[in-house]
N, C-alpha and C. Protein backbone atom coordinates (compact mmCIF):
# COMPACT_ATOMS: atom_id res chain seq x y z
N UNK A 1 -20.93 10.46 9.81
CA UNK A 1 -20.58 9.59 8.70
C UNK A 1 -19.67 10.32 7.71
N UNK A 2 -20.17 11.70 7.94
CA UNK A 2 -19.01 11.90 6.49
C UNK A 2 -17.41 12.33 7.13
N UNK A 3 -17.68 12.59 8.58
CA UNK A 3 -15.67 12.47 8.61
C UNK A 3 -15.48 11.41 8.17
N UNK A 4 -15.67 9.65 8.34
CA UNK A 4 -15.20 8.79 8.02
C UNK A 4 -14.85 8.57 6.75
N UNK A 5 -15.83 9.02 5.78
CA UNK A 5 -15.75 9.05 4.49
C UNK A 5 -14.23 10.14 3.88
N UNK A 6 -14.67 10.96 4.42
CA UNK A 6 -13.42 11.85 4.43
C UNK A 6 -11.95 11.52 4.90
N UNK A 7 -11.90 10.81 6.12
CA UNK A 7 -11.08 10.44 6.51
C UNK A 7 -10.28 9.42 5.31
N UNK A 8 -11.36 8.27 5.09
CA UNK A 8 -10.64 7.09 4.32
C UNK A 8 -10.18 7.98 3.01
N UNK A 9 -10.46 8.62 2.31
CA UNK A 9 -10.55 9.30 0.99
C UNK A 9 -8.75 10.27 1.25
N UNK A 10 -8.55 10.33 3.05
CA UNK A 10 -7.25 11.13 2.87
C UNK A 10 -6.37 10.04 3.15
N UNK A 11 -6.61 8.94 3.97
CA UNK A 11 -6.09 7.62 4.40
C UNK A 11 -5.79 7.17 2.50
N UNK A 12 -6.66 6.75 1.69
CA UNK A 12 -6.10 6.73 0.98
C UNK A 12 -5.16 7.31 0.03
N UNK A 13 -5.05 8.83 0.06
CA UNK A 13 -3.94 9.34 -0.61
C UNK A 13 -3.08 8.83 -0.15
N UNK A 14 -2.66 8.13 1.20
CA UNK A 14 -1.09 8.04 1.34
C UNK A 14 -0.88 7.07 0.20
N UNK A 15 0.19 6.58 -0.50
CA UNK A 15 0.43 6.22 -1.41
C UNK A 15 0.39 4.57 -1.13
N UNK A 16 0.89 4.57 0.15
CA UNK A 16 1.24 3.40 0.82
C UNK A 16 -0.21 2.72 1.02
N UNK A 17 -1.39 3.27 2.18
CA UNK A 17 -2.21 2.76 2.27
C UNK A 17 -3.02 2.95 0.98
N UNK A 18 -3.18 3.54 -0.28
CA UNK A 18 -3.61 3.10 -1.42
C UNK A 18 -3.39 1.76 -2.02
N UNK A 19 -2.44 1.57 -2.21
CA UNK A 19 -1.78 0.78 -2.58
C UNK A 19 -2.23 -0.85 -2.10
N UNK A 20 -2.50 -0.80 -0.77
CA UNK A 20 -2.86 -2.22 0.32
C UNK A 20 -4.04 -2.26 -0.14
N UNK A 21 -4.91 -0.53 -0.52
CA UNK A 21 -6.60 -0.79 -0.69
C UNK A 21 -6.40 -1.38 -2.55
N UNK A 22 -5.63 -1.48 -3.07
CA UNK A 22 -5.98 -1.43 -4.50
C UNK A 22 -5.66 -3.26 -4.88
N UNK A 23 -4.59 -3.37 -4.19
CA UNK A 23 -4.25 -5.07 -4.09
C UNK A 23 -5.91 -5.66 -3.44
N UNK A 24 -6.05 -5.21 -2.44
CA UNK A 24 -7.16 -5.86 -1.94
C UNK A 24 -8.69 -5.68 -2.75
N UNK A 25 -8.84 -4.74 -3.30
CA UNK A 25 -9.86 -4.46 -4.28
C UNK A 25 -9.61 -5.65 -4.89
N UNK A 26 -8.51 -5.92 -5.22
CA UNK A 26 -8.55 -7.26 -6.71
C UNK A 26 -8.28 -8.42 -6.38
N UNK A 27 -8.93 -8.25 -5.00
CA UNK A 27 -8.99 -9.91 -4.25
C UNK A 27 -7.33 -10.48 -3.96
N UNK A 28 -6.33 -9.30 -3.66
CA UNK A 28 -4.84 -10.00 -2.92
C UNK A 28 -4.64 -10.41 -1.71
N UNK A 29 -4.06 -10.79 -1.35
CA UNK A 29 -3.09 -10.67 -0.22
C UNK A 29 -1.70 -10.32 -0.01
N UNK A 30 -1.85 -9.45 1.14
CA UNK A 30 -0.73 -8.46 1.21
C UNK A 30 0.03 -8.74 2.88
N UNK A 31 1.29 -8.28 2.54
CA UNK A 31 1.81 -8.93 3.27
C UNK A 31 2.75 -7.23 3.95
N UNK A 32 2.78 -6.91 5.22
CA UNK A 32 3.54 -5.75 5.50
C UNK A 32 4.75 -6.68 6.34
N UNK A 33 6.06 -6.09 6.00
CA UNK A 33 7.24 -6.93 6.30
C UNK A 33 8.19 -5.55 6.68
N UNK A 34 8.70 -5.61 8.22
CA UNK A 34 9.91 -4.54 8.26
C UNK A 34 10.76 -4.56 8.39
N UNK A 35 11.62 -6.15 7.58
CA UNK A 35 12.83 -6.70 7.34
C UNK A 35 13.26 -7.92 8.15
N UNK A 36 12.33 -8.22 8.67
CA UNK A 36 12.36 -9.51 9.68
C UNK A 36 11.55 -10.45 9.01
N UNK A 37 11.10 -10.75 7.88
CA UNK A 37 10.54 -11.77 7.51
C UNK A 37 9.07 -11.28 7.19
N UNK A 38 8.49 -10.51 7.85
CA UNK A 38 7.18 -9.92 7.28
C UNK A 38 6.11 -10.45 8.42
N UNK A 39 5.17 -9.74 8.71
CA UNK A 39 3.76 -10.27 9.19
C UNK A 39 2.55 -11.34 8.43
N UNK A 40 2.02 -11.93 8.92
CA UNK A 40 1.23 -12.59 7.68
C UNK A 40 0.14 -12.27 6.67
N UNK A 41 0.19 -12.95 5.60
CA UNK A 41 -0.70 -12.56 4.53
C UNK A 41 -2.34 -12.06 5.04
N UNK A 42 -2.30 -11.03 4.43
CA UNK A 42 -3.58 -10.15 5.04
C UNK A 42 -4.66 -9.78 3.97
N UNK A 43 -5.67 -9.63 3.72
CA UNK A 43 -6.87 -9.24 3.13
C UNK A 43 -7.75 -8.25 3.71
N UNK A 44 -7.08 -8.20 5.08
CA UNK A 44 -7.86 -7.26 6.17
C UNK A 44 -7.38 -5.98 6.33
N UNK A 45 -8.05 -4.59 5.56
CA UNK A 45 -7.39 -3.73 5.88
C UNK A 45 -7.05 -3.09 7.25
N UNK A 46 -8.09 -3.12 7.79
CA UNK A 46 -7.63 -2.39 9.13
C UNK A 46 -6.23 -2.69 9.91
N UNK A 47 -6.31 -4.37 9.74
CA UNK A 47 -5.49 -4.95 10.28
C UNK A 47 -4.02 -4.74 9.60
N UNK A 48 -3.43 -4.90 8.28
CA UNK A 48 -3.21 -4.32 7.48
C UNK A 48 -2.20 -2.48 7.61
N UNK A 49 -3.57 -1.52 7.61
CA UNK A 49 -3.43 0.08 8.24
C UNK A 49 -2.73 -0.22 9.45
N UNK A 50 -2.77 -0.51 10.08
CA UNK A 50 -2.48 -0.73 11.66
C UNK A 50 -0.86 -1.45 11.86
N UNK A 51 -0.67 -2.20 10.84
CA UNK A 51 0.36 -2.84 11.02
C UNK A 51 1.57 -1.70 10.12
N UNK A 52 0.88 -1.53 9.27
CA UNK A 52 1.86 -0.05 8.57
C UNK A 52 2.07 0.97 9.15
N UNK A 53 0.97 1.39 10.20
CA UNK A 53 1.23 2.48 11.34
C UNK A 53 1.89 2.33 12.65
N UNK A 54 2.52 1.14 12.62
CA UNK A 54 3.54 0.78 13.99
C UNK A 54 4.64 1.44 13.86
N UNK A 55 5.17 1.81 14.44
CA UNK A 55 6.70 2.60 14.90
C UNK A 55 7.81 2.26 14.39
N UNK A 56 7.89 2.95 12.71
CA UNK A 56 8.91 2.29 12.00
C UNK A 56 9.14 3.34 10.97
N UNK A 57 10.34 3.36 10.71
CA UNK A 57 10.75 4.65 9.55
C UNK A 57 10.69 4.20 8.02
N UNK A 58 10.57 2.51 7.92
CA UNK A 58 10.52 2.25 6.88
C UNK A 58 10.29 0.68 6.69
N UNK A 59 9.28 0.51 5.63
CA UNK A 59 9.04 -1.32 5.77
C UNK A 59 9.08 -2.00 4.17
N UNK A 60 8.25 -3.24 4.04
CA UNK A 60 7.97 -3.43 2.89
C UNK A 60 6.91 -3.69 2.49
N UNK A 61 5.63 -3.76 1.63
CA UNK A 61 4.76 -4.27 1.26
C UNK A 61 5.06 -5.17 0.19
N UNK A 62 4.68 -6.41 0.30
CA UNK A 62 4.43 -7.40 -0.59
C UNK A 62 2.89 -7.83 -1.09
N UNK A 63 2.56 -7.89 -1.79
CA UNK A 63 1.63 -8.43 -2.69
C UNK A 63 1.34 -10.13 -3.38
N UNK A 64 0.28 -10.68 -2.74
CA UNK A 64 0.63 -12.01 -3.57
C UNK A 64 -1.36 -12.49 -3.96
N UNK A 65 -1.02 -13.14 -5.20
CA UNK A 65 -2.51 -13.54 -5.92
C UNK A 65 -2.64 -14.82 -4.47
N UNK A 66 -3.90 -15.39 -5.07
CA UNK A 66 -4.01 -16.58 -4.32
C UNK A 66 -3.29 -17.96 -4.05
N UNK A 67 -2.70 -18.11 -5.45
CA UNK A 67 -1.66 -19.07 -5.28
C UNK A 67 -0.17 -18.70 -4.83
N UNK A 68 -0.33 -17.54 -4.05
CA UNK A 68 1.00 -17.37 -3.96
C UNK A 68 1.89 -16.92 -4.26
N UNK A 69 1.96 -16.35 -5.65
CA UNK A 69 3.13 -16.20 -6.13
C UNK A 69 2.62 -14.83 -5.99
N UNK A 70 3.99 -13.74 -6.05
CA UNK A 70 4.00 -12.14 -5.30
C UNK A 70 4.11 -12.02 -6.79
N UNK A 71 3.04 -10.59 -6.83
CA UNK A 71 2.60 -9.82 -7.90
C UNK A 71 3.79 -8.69 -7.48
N UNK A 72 4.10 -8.06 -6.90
CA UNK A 72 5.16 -6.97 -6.74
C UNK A 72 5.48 -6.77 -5.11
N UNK A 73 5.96 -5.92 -4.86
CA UNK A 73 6.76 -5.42 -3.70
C UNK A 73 6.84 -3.65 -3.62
N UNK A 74 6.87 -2.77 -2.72
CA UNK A 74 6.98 -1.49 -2.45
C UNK A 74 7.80 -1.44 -1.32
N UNK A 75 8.89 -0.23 -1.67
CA UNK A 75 9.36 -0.12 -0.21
C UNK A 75 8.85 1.22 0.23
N UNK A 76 8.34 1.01 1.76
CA UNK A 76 7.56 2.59 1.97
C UNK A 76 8.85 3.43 3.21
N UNK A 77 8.81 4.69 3.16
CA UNK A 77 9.47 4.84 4.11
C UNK A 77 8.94 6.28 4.34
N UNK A 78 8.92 6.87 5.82
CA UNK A 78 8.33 7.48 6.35
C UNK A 78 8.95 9.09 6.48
N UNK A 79 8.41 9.99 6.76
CA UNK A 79 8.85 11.37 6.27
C UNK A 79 8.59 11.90 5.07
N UNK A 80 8.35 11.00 4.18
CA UNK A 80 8.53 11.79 2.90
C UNK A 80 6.90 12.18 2.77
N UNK A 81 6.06 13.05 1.44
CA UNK A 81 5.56 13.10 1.47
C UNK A 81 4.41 12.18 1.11
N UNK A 82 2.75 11.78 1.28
CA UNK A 82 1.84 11.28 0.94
C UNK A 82 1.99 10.16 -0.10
N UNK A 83 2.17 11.31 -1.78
CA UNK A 83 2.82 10.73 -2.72
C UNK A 83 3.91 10.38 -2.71
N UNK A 84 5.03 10.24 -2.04
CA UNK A 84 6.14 9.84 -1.44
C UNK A 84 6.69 8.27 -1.04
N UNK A 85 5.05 8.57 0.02
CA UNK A 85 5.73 7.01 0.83
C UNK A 85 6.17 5.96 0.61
N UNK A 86 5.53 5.16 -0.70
CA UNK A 86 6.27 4.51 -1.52
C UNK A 86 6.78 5.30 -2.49
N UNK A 87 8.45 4.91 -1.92
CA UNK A 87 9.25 5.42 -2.46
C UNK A 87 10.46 4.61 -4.02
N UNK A 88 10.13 3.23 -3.47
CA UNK A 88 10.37 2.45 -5.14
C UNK A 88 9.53 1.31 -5.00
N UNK A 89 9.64 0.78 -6.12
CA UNK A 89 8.70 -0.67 -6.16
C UNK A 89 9.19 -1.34 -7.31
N UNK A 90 8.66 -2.77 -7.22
CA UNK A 90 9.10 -3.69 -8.60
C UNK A 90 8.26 -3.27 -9.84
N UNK A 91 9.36 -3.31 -10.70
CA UNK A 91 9.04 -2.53 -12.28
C UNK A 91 8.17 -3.63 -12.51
N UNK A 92 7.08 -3.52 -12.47
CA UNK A 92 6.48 -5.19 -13.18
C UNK A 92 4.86 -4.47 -13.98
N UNK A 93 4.03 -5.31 -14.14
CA UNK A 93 2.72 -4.76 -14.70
C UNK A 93 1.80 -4.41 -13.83
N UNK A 94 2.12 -5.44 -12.83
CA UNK A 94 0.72 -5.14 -11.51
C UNK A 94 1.01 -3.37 -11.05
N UNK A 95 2.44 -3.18 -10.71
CA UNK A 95 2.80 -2.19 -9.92
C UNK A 95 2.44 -0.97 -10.72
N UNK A 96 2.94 -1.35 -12.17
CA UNK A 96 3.01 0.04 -13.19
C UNK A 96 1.30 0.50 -13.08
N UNK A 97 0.23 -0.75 -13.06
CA UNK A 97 -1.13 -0.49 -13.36
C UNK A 97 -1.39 0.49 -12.35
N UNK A 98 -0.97 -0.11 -11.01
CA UNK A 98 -1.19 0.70 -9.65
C UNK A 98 -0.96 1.84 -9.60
N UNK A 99 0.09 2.27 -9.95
CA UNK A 99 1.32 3.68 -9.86
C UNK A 99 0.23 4.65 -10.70
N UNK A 100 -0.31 3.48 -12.15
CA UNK A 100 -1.02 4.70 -13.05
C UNK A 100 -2.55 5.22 -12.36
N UNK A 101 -2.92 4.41 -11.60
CA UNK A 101 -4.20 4.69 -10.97
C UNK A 101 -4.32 5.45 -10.35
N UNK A 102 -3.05 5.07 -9.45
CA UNK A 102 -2.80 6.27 -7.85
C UNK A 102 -2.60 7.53 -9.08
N UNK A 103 -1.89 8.02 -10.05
CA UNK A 103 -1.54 9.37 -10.46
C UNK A 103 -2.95 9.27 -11.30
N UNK A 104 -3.43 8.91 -11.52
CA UNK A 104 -5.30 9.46 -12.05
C UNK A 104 -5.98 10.16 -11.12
N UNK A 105 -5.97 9.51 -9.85
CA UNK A 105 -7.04 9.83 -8.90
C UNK A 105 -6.39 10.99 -8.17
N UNK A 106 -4.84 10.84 -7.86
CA UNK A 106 -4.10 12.25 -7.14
C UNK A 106 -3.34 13.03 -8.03
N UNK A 107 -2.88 12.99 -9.33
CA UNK A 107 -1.85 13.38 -10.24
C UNK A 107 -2.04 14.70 -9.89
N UNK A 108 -3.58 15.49 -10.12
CA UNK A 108 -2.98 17.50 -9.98
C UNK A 108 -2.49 17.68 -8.91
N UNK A 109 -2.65 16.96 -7.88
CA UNK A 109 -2.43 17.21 -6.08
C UNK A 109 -0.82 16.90 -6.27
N UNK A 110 -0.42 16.06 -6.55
CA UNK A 110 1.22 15.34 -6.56
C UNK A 110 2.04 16.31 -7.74
C-alpha cells in the first residue's frame, strides 16, 4: 500500500497530472485534447492519466464546471521538467488559484 501512496504523491507532482487531480477535486470536468478536437469530458482520473500518457510531445487540457462553460486551458508539453509540463495556461482565476496551490505543496522542490 504505501508504494501506491507514494507513487500517486509523485504522479501528482507532475504539474500536468496535478492539475486534472485539482479540477476534479472541485467536482470538473476535464477534457485532454491533442489538437484534433479533444477526447471527451472526463471526471475519471485514471482514464484521464492514461489519456495524457499516450504518445505525444504535447497536448491540451481543458477544464469545464458543469454547465459547460471552460474554467481555463493548459498547454502541457513533454521533456520539460515535472514543474514544467504545463508550460502556459489561461491567465484567469481558476488557473492562477491552481498554479498557487501546485507552488505551496512543491514550491522548495521547483
Amino acid at each position: 500500500m504505501e508504494k501506491e501512496t507514494t507513487k500517486k504523491v509523485l504522479d501528482l507532482k507532475r504539474s500536468d497530472l496535478n492539475l486534472i487531480q485539482y479540477a476534479l477535486d472541485l467536482d470538473h470536468f476535464v477534457q485532454i485534447d491533442y489538437g484534433d478536437g479533444g477526447e471527451e469530458k472526463s471526471k475519471d482520473f485514471e482514464k484521464l492519466k492514461e489519456e495524457a500518457n499516450a504518445i505525444c510531445d504535447e497536448y491540451y487540457i481543458h477544464i469545464y464546471n458543469d454547465e459547460g462553460k471552460r474554467l481555463g486551458w493548459a498547454f502541457v508539453v513533454y521533456g520539460n521538467e515535472d514543474y514544467e509540463l504545463v508550460a502556459d495556461y489561461s491567465a484567469n482565476k481558476f488557473m492562477d488559484e491552481w498554479w498557487a496551490s501546485y507552488q505551496e505543496k512543491f514550491g522548495e522542490e521547483i
